[in-house]
C-alpha atoms as a PDB file:
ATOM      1  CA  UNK A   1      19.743 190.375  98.531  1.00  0.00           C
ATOM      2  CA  UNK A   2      22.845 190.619 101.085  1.00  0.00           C
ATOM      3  CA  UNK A   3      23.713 193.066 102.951  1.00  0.00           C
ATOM      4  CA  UNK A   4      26.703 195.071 104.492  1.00  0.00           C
ATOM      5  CA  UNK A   5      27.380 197.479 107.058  1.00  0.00           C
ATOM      6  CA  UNK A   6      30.218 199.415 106.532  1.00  0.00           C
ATOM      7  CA  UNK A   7      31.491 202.870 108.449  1.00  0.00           C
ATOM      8  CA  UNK A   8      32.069 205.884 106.465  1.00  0.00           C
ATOM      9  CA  UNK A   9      35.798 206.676 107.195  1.00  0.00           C
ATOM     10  CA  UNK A  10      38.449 209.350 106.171  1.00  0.00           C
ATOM     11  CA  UNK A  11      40.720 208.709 103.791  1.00  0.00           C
ATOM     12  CA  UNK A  12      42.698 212.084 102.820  1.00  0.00           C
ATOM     13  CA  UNK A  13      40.768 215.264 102.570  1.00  0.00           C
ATOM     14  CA  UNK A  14      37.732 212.578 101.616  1.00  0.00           C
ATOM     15  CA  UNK A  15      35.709 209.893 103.264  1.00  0.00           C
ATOM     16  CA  UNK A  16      35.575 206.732 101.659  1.00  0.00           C
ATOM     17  CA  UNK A  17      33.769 202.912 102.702  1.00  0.00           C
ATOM     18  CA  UNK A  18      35.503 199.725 101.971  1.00  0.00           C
ATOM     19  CA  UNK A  19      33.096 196.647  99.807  1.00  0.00           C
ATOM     20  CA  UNK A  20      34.052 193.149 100.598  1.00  0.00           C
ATOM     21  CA  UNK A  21      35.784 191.461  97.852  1.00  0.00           C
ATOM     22  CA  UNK A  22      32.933 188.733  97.696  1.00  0.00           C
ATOM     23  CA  UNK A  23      30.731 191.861  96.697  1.00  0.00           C
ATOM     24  CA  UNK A  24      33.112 193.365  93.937  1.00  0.00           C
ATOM     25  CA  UNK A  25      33.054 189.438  92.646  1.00  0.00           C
ATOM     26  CA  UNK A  26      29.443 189.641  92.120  1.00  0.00           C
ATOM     27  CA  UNK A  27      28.927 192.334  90.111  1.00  0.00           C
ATOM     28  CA  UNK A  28      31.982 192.146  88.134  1.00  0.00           C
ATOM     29  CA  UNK A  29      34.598 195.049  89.564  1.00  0.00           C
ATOM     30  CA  UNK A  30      38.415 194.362  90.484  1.00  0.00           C
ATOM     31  CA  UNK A  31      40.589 197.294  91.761  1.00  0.00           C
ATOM     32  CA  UNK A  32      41.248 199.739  89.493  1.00  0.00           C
ATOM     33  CA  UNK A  33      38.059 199.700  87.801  1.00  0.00           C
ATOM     34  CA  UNK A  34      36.073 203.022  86.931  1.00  0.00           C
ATOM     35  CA  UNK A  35      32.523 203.390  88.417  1.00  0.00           C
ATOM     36  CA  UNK A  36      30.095 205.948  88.131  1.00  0.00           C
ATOM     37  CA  UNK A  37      28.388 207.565  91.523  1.00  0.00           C
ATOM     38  CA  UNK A  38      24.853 208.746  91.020  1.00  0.00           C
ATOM     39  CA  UNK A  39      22.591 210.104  93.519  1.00  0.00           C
ATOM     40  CA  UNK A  40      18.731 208.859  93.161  1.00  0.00           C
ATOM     41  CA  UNK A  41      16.201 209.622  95.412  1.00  0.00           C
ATOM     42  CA  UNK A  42      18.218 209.707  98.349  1.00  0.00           C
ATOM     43  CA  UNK A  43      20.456 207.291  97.551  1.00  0.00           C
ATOM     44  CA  UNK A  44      23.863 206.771  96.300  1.00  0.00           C
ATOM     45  CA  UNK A  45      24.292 204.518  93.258  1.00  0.00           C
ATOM     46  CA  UNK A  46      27.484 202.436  92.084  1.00  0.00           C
ATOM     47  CA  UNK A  47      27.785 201.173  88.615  1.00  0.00           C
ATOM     48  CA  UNK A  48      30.759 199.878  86.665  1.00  0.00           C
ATOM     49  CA  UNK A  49      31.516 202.408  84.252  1.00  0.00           C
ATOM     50  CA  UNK A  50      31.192 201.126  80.986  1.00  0.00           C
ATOM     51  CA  UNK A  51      34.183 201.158  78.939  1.00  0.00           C
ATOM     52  CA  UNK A  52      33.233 202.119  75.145  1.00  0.00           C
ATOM     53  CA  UNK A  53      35.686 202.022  72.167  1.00  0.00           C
ATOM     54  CA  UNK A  54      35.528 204.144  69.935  1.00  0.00           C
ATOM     55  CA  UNK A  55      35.617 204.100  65.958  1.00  0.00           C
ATOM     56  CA  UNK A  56      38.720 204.388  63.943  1.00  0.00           C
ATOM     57  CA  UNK A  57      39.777 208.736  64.096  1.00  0.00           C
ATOM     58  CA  UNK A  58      37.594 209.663  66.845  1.00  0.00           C
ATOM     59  CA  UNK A  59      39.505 211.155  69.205  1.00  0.00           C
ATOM     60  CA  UNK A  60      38.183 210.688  72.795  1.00  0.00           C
ATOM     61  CA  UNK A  61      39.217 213.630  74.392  1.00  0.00           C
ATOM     62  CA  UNK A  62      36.711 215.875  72.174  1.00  0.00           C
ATOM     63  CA  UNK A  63      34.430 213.206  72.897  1.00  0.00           C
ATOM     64  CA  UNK A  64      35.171 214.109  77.012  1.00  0.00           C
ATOM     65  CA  UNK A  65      34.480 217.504  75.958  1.00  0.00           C
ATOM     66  CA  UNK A  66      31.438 216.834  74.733  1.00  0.00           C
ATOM     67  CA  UNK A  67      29.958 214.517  76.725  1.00  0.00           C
ATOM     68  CA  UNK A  68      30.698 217.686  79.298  1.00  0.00           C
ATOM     69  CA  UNK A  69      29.127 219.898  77.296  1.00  0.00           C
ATOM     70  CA  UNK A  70      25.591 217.720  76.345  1.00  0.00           C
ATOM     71  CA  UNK A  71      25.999 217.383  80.798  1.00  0.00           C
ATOM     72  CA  UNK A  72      26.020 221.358  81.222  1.00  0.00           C
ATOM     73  CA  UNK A  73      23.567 222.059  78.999  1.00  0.00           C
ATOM     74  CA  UNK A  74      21.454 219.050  79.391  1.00  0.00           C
ATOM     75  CA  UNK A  75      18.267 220.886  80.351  1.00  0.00           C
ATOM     76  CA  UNK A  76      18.136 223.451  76.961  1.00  0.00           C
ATOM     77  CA  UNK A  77      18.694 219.985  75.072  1.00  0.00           C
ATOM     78  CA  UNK A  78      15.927 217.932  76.381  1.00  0.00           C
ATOM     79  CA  UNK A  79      13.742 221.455  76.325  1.00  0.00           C
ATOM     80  CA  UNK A  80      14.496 221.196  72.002  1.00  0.00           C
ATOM     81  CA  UNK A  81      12.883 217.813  72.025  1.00  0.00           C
ATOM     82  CA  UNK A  82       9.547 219.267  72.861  1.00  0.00           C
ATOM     83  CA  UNK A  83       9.680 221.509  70.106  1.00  0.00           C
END
């Protein structure tokens, strides 16, 4: 596996790193793509979000909504499958 050294630097009110182009090539993300950030065990996670189309009349901002919602209450959920 390669590896890179990068600085953490400020961009805005944010901090930011840059990724070598070589390294967006190999795993398949150009600029502008989405990717989701996840935190496990100590350590930040990058993933290309995936992009999923949805069926004919489902609207996708109630489906934002409730992927927010099954987030918040996430917990209560998994505590029904026990039951």
């Amino acid at each position: 596996m390669e590896q890179f050294e990068r600085k953490v630097t400020k961009i805005g009110n944010s901090f930011g790193i840059t990724l070598p182009a070589e390294l967006l090539k190999q795993v398949g993300l150009a600029q502008g793509d989405d990717v989701q950030v996840e935190v496990k065990d100590g350590k930040i996670v990058l993933r290309k979000k995936e992009q999923i189309i949805l069926p004919e009349g489902v609207d996708a901002e109630f489906m934002e909504i409730l992927n927010d919602v099954i987030k918040e209450h996430d917990k209560a959920f998994k505590g029904l499958v026990d039951r």
